[in-house]
Protein backbone atom coordinates (compact mmCIF):
# COMPACT_ATOMS: atom_id res chain seq x y z
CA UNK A 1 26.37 -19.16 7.59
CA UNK A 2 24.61 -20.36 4.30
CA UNK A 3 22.24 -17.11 4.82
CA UNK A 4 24.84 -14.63 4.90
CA UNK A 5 26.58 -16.45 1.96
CA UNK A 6 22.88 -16.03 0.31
CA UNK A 7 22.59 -12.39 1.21
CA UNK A 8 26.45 -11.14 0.19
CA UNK A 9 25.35 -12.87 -3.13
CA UNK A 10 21.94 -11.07 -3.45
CA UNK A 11 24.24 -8.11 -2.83
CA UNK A 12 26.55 -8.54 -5.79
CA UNK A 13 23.66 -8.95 -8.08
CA UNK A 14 21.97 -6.21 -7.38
CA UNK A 15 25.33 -4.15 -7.20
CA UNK A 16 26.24 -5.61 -10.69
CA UNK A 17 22.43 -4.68 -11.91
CA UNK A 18 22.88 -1.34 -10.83
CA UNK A 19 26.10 -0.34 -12.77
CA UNK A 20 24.27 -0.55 -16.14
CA UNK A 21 22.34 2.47 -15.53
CA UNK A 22 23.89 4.13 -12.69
CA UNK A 23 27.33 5.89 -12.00
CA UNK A 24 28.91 4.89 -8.60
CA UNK A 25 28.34 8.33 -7.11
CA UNK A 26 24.43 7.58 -7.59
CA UNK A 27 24.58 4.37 -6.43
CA UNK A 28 26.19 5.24 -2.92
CA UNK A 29 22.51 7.04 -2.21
CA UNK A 30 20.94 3.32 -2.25
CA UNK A 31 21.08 2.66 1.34
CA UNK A 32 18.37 0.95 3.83
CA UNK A 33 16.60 2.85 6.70
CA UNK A 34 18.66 1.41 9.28
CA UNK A 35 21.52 3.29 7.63
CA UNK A 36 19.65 6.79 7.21
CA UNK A 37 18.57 6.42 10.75
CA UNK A 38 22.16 6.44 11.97
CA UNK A 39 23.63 8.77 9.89
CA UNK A 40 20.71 11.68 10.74
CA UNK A 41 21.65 10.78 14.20
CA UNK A 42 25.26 11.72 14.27
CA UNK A 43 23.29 15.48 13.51
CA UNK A 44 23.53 18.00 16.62
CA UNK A 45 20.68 19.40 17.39
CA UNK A 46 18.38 17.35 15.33
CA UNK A 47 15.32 14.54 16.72
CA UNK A 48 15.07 11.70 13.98
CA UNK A 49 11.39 11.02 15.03
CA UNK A 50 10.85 8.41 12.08
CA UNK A 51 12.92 6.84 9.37
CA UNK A 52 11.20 3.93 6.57
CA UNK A 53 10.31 3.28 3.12
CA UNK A 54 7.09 5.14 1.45
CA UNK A 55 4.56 3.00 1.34
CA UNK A 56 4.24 3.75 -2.25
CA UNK A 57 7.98 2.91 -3.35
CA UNK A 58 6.77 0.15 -5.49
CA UNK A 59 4.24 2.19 -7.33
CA UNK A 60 6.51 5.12 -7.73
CA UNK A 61 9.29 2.55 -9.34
CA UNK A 62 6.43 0.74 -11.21
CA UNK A 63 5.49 4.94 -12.66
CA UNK A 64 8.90 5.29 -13.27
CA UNK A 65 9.64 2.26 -15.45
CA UNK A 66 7.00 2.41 -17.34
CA UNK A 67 8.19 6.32 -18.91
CA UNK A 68 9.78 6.54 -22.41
CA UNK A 69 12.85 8.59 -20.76
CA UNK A 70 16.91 7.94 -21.67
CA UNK A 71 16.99 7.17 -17.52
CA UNK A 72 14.00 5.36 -17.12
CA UNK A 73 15.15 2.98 -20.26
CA UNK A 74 18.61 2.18 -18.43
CA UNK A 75 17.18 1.96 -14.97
CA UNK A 76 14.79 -0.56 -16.52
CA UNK A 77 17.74 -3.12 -17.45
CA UNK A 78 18.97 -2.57 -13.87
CA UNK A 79 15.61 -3.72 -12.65
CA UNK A 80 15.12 -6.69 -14.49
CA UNK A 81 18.59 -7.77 -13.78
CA UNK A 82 17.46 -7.89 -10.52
CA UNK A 83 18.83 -4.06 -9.12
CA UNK A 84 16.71 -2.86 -6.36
């Protein structure tokens, strides 16, 4: 039990980190794999054949932070308070 207390709490911080740069609608596109996965599948007709992360997601964040953009500014506060 002391893990899931530990996770639901990683949750809220990252939830709260997220809210100082990014409007709720945005923020319900912030899902894992597992949750893609089963959502393409409900689609008739359609094969998911692979769902994961880019190997390069931490580069293309680490690109992204570093520009001198209104967006990139707030979604660095969200980062270091510990969003995504």
């Amino acid at each position: 039990m002391p893990e899931q207390v530990d996770y639901l709490q990683m949750m809220f911080q990252c939830l709260a980190a997220t809210s100082l740069s990014w409007m709720p609608e945005q923020v319900d596109y912030l899902h894992d794999a597992a949750y893609w996965r089963a959502l393409l599948g409900r689609c008739q007709g359609a094969e998911v054949l692979q769902v994961r992360e880019m190997e390069s997601h931490e580069e293309f964040w680490a690109d992204w932070l570093r520009q001198d953009n209104e967006y990139a500014i707030g979604d660095r506060k969200a980062m270091e308070a510990g969003g995504i």
